[in-house]
Protein backbone atom coordinates (compact mmCIF):
# COMPACT_ATOMS: atom_id res chain seq x y z
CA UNK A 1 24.05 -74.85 -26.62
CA UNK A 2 24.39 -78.11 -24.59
CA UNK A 3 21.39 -78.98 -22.42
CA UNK A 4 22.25 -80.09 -18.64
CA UNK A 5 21.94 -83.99 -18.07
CA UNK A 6 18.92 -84.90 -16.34
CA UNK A 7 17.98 -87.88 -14.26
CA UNK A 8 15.65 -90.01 -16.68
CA UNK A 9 13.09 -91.15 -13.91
CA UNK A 10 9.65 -89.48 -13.25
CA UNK A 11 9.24 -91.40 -9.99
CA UNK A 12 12.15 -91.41 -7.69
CA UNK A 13 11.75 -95.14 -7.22
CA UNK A 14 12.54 -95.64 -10.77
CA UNK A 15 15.96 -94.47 -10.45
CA UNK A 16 19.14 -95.72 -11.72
CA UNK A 17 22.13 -95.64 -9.89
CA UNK A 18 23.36 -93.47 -12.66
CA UNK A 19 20.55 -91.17 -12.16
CA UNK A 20 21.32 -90.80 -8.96
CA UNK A 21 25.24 -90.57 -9.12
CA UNK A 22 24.32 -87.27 -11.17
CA UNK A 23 22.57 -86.13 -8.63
CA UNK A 24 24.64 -85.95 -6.09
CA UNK A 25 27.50 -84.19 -8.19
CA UNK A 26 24.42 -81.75 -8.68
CA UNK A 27 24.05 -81.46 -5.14
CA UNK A 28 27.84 -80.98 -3.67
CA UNK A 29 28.01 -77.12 -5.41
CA UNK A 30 23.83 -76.41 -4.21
CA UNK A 31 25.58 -77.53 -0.81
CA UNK A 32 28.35 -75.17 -1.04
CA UNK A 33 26.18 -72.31 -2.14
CA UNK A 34 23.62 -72.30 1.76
CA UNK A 35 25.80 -69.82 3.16
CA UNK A 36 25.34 -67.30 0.02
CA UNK A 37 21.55 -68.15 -0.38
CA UNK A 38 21.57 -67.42 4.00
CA UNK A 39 22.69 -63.88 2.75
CA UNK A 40 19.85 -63.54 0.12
CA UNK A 41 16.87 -63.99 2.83
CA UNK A 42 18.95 -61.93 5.22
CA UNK A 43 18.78 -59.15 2.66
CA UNK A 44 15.19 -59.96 1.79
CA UNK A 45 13.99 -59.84 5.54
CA UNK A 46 15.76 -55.92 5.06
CA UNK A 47 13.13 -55.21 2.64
CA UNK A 48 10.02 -56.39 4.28
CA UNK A 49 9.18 -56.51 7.64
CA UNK A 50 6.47 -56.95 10.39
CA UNK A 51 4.40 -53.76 10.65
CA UNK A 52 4.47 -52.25 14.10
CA UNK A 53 8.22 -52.58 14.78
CA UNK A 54 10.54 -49.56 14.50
CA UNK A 55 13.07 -51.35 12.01
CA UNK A 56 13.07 -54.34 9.72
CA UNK A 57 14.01 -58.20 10.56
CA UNK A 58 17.15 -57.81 8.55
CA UNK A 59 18.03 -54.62 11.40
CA UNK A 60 16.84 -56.60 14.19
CA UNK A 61 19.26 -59.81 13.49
CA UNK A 62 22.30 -57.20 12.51
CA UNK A 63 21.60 -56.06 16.23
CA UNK A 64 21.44 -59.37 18.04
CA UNK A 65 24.15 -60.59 16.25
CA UNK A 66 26.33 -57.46 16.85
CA UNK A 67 25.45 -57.40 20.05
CA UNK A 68 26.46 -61.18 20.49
CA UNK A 69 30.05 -60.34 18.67
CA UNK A 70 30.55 -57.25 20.93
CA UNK A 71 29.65 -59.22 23.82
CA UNK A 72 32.71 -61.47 23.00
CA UNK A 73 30.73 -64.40 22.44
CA UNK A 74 31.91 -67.30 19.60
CA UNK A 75 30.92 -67.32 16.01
CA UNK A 76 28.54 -70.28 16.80
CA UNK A 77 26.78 -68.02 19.16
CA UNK A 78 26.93 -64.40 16.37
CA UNK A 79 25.22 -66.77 14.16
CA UNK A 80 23.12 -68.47 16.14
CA UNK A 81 22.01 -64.52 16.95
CA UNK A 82 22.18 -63.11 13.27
CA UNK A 83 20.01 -65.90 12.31
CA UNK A 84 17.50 -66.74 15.27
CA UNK A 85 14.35 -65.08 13.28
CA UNK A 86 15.37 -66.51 9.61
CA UNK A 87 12.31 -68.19 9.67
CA UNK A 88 9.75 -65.81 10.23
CA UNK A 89 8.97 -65.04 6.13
CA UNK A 90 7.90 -68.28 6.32
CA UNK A 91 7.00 -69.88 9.11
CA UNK A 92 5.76 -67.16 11.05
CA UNK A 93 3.77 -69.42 13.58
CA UNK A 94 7.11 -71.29 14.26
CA UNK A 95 9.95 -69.31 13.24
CA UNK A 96 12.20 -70.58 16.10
CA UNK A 97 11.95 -73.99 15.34
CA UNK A 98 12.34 -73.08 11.41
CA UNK A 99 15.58 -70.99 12.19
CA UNK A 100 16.69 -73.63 14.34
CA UNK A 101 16.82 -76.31 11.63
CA UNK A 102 18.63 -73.72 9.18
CA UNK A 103 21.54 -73.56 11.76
CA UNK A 104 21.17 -77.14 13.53
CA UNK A 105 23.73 -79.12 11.05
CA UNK A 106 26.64 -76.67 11.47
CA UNK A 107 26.65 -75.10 14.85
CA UNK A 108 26.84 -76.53 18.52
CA UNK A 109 23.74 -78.39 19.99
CA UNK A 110 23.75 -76.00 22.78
CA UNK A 111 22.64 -73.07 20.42
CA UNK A 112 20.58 -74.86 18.37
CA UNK A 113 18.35 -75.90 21.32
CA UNK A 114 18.43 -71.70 22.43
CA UNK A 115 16.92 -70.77 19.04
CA UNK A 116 14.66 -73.18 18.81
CA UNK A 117 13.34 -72.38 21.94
CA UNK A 118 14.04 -68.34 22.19
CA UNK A 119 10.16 -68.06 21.58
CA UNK A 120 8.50 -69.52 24.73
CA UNK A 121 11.75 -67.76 26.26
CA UNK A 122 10.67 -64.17 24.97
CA UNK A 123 6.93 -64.98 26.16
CA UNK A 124 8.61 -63.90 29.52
CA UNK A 125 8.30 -59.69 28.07
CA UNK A 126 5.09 -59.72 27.13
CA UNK A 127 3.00 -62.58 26.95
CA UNK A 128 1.02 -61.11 29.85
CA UNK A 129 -0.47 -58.16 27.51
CA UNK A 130 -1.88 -60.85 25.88
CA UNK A 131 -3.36 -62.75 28.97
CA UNK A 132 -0.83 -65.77 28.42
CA UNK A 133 1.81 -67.21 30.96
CA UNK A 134 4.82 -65.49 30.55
CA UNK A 135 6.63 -68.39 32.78
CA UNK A 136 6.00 -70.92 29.83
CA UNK A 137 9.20 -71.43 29.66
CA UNK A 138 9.71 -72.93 33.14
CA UNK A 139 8.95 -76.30 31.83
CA UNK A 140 12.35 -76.29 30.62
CA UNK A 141 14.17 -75.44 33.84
CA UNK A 142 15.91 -77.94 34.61
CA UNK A 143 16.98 -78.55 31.13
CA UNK A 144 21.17 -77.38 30.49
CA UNK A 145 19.95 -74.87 27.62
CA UNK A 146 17.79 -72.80 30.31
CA UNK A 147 20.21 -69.97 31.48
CA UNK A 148 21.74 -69.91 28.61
CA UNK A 149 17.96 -69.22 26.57
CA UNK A 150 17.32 -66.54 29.24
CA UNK A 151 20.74 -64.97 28.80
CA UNK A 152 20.79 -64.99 25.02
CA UNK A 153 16.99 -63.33 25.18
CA UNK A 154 17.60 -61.23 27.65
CA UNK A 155 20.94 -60.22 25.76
CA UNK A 156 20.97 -60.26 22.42
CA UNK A 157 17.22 -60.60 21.46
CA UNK A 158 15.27 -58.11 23.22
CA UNK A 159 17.17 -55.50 23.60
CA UNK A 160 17.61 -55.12 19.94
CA UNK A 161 15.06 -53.25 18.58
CA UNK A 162 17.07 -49.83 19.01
CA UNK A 163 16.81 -47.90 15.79
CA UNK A 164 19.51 -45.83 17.45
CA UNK A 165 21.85 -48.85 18.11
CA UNK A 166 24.58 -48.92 15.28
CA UNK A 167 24.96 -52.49 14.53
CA UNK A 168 27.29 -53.68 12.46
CA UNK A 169 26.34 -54.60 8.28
CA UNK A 170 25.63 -57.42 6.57
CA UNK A 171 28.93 -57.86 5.25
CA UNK A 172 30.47 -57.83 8.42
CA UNK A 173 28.87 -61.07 9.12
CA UNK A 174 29.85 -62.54 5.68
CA UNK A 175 32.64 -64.20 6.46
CA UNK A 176 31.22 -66.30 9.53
CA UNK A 177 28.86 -67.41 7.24
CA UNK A 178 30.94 -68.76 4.87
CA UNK A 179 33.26 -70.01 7.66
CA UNK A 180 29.73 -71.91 9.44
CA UNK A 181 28.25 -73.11 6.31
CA UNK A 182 31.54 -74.67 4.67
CA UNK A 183 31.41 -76.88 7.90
CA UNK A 184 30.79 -80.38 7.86
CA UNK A 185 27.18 -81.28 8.42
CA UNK A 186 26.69 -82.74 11.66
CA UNK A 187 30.45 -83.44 12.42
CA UNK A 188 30.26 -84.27 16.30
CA UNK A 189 33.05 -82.37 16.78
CA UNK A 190 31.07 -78.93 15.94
CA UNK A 191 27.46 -80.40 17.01
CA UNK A 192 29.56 -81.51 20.46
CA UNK A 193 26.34 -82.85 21.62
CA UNK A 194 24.88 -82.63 25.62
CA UNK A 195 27.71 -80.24 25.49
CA UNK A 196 26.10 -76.99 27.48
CA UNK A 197 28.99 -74.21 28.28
CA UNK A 198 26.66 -70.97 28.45
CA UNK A 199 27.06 -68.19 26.21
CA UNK A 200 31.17 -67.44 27.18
């Protein structure tokens, strides 16, 4: 049995230009894979969830995202909806921002900037249980992202926590992943950025 080539450094500024030739024929099929490992945290985030809530993170995207297809919006936008909370396994304290990143090389600018900032956005339901200002997000009023931010919250995001509402599966959304994630990274012609069209 054959043993995979390695790099022969220990410290990456002893590489070779070998070494890292290898690498980055390593890299181009871990590229092509995101859009299947997207799919494994989706399905994780079915198995454990936030207590409290009446269904699990996985549930909660399927809705948005659902919602967001049924809504006629584009696939930038489902995904941008199916994968607003990816980050809240791990970055709990700044999931948007996380989820953002996940998305921001494949999708337009305009929805990048919505999920990063759908947090302060949602503080607007019930950040005054908690004695905060739920017009945080005002700061960013005059900004182009604003209405859409309220509309995709207001939309897709809080409304879906329905464990009634029959969202459409996982697999459902495959495809669109695939289709996002076999983008380009960062071509300007999908990023079109300062480009802000609302959600339709």
């Amino acid at each position: 049995m054959s043993k995979q080539k390695t790099v022969g450094f220990i410290a990456m500024k002893d590489g070779t230009a070998e070494d890292y030739a290898l690498l980055e024929q390593l890299e181009k099929p871990y590229l092509a894979n995101t859009g299947h490992r997207i799919l494994s945290e989706l399905a994780r985030q079915g198995e454990i969830s936030l207590e409290g809530y009446k269904l699990t993170r996985l549930d909660h995207a399927l809705q948005s995202a659902t919602r967001a297809h049924r809504d006629g919006a584009d696939i930038d936008w489902i995904i941008g909806a199916l994968l607003h909370d990816i980050g809240d396994g791990l970055a709990p304290q700044n999931h948007d921002r996380f989820s953002a990143e996940v998305i921001r090389p494949f999708v337009r600018e305009e929805v990048t900037w919505v999920v990063e900032h759908h947090g302060i956005f949602q503080m607007l339901y019930y950040a005054h249980h908690y004695g905060w200002d739920k017009n945080a997000r005002d700061k960013y009023k005059h900004h182009p992202g604003f209405n859409s931010c309220s509309e995709f919250c207001e939309r897709w995001d809080q409304s879906s926590f329905d464990p009634d509402y029959q969202a459409e599966p996982l697999s459902f959304f495959e495809p669109m992943i695939d289709t996002v994630f076999s983008r380009k990274a960062y071509d300007p012609a999908v990023i079109q950025p300062g480009v802000y069209k609302g959600l339709f």
